[in-house]
N, C-alpha and C. Protein backbone atom coordinates (compact mmCIF):
# COMPACT_ATOMS: atom_id res chain seq x y z
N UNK A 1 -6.30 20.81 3.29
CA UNK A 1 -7.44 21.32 2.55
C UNK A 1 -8.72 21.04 3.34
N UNK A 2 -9.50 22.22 3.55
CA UNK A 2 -10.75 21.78 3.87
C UNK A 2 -12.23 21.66 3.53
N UNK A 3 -12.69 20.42 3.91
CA UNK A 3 -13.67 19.83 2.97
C UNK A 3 -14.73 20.58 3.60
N UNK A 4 -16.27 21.19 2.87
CA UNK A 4 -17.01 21.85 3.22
C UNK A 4 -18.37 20.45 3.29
N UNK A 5 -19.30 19.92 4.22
CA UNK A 5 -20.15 19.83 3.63
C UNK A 5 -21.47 20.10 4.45
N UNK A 6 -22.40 20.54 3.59
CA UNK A 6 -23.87 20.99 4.30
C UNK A 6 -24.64 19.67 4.77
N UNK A 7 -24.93 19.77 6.00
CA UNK A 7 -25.68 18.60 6.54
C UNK A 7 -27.06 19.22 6.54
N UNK A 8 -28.14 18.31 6.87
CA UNK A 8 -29.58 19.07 6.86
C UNK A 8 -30.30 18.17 7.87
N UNK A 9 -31.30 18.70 8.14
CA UNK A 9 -31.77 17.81 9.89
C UNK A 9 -33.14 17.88 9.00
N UNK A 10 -33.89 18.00 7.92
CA UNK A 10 -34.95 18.45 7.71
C UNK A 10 -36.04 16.79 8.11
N UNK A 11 -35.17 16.15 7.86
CA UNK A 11 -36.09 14.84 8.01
C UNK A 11 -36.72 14.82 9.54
N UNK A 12 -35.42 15.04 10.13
CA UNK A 12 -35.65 15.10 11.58
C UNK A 12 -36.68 16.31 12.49
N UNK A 13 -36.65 17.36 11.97
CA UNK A 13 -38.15 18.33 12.51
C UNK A 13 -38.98 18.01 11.86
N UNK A 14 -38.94 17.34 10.57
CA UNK A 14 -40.21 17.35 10.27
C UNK A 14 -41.21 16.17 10.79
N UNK A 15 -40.49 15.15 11.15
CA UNK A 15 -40.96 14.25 11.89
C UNK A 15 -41.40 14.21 13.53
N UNK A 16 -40.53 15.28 13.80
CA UNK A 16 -41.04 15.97 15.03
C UNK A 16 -42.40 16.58 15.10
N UNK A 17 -42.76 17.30 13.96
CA UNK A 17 -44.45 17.53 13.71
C UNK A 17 -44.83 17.03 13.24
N UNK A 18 -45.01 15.56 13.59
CA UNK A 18 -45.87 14.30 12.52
C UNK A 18 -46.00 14.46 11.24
N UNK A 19 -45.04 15.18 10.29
CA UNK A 19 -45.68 15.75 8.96
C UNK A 19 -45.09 14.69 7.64
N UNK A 20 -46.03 14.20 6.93
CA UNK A 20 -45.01 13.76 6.09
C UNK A 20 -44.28 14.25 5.39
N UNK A 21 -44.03 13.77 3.83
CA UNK A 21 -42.92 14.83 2.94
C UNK A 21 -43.69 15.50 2.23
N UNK A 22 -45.43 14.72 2.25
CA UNK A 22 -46.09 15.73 1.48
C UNK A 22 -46.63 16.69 1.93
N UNK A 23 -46.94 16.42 3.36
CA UNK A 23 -47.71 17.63 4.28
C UNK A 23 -46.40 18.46 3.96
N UNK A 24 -45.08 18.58 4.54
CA UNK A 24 -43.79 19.67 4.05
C UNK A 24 -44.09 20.34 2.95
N UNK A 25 -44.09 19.60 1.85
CA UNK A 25 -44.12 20.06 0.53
C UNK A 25 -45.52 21.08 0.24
N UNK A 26 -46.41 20.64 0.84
CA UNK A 26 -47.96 21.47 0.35
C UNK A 26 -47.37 22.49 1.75
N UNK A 27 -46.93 22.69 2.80
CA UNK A 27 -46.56 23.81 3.60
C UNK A 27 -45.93 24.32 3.24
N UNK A 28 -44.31 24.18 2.19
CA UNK A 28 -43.65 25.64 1.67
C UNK A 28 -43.71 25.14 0.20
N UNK A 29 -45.09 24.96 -0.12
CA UNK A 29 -45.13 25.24 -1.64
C UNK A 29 -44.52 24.67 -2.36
N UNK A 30 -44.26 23.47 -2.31
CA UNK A 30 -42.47 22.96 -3.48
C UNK A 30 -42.59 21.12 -3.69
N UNK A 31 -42.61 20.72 -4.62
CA UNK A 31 -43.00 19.48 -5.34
C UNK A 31 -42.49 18.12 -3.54
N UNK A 32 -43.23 17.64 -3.86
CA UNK A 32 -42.71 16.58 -2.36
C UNK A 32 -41.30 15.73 -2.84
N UNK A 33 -41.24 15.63 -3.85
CA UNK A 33 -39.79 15.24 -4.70
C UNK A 33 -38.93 16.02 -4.48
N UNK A 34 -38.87 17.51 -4.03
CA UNK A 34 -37.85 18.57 -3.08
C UNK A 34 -37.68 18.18 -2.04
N UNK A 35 -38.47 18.08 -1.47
CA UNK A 35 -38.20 17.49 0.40
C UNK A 35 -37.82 16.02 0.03
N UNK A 36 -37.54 15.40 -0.92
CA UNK A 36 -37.56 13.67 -0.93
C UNK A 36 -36.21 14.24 -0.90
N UNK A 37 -35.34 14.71 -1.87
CA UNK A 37 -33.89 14.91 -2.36
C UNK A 37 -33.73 15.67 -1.30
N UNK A 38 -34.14 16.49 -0.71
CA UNK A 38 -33.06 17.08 0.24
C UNK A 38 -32.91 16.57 0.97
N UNK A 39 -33.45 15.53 2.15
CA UNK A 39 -33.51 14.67 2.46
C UNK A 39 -32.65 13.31 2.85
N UNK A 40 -32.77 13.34 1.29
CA UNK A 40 -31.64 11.88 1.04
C UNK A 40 -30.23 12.59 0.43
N UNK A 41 -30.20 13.83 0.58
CA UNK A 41 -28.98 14.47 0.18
C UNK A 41 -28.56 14.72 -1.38
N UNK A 42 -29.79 14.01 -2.22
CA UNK A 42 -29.61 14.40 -3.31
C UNK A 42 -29.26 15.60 -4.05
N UNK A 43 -29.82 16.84 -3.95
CA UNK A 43 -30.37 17.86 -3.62
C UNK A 43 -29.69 18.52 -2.50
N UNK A 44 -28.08 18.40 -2.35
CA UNK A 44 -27.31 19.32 -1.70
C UNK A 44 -27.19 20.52 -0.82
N UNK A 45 -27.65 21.25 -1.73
CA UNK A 45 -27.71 22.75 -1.04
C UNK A 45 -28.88 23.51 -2.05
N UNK A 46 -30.19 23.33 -1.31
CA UNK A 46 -31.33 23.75 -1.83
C UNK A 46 -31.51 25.43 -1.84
N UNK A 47 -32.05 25.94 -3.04
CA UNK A 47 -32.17 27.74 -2.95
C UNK A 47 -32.23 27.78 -1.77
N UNK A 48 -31.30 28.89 -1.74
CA UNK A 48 -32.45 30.11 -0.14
C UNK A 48 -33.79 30.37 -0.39
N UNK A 49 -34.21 30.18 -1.28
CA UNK A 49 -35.69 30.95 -0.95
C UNK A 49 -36.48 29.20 -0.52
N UNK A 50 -36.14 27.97 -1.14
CA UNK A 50 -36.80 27.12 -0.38
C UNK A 50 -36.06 26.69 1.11
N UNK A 51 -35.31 26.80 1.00
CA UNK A 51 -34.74 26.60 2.10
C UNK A 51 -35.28 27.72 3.54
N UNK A 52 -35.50 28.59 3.24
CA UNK A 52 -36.38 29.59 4.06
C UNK A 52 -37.88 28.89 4.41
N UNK A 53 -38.26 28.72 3.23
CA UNK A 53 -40.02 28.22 2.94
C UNK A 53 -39.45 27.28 4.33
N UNK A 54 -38.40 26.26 4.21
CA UNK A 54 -38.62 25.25 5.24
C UNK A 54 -38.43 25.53 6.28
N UNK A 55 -37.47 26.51 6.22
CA UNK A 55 -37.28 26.87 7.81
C UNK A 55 -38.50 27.09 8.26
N UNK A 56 -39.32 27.63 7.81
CA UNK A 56 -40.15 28.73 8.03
C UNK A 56 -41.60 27.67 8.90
N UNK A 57 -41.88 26.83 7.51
CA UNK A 57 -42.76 25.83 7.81
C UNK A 57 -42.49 24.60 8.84
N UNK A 58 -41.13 24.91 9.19
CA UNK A 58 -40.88 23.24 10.29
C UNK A 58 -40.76 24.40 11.61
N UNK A 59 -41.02 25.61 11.79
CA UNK A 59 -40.64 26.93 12.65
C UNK A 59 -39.51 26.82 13.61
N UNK A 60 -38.41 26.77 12.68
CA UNK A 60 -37.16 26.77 13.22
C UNK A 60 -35.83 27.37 12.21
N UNK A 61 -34.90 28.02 13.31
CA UNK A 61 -34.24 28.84 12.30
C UNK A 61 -33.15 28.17 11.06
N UNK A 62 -33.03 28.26 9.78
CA UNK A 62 -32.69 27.79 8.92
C UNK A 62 -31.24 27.32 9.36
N UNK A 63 -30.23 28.13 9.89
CA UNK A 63 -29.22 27.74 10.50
C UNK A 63 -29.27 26.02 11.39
N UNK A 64 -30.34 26.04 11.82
CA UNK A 64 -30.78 24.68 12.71
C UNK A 64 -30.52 23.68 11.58
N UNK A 65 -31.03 23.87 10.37
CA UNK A 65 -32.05 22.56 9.75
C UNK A 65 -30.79 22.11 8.68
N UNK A 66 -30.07 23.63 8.10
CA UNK A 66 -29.06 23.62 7.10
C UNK A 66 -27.65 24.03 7.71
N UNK A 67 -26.85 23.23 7.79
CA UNK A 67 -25.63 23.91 8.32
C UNK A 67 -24.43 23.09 7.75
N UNK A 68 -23.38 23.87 7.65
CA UNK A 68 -21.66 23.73 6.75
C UNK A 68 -20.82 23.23 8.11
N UNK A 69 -20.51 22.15 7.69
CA UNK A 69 -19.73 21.44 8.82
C UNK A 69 -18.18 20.84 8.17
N UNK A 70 -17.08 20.81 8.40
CA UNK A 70 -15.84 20.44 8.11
C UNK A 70 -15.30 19.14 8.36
N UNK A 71 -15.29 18.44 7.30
CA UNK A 71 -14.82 17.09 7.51
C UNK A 71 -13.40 17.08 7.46
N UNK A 72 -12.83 16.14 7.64
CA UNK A 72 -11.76 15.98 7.35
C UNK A 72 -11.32 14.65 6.09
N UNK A 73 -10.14 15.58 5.48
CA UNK A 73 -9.52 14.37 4.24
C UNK A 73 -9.22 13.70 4.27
């Protein structure tokens, strides 16, 4: 059986542009408690439409930041 899970790098570009979670959050519009949980993985697999906002605002393609990787059982 294979296990699906979404990893996210968002901590990691965003720190690449000195930004905190609130500068993120006031750049795609969305409570800084969104970028906290996605983050810490709370917050799994965030809409496409924020998940875009971030791509968008860290300017890198969403595939980069959000991606489905296969663990094993």
């Amino acid at each position: 059986m294979k296990i699906i899970k979404i990893t996210n790098k968002v901590r990691y570009y965003r720190e690449r542009l000195c930004l905190s979670q609130e500068d993120l959050a006031k750049k795609c519009k969305v409570a800084a408690e969104t970028i906290s949980r996605i983050e810490t993985q709370k917050t799994l697999l965030p809409h496409p439409k924020t998940r875009k906002k971030i791509a968008e605002a860290l300017e890198v393609e969403i595939n980069e930041i959000f991606r489905p990787v296969q663990i094993k059982p």
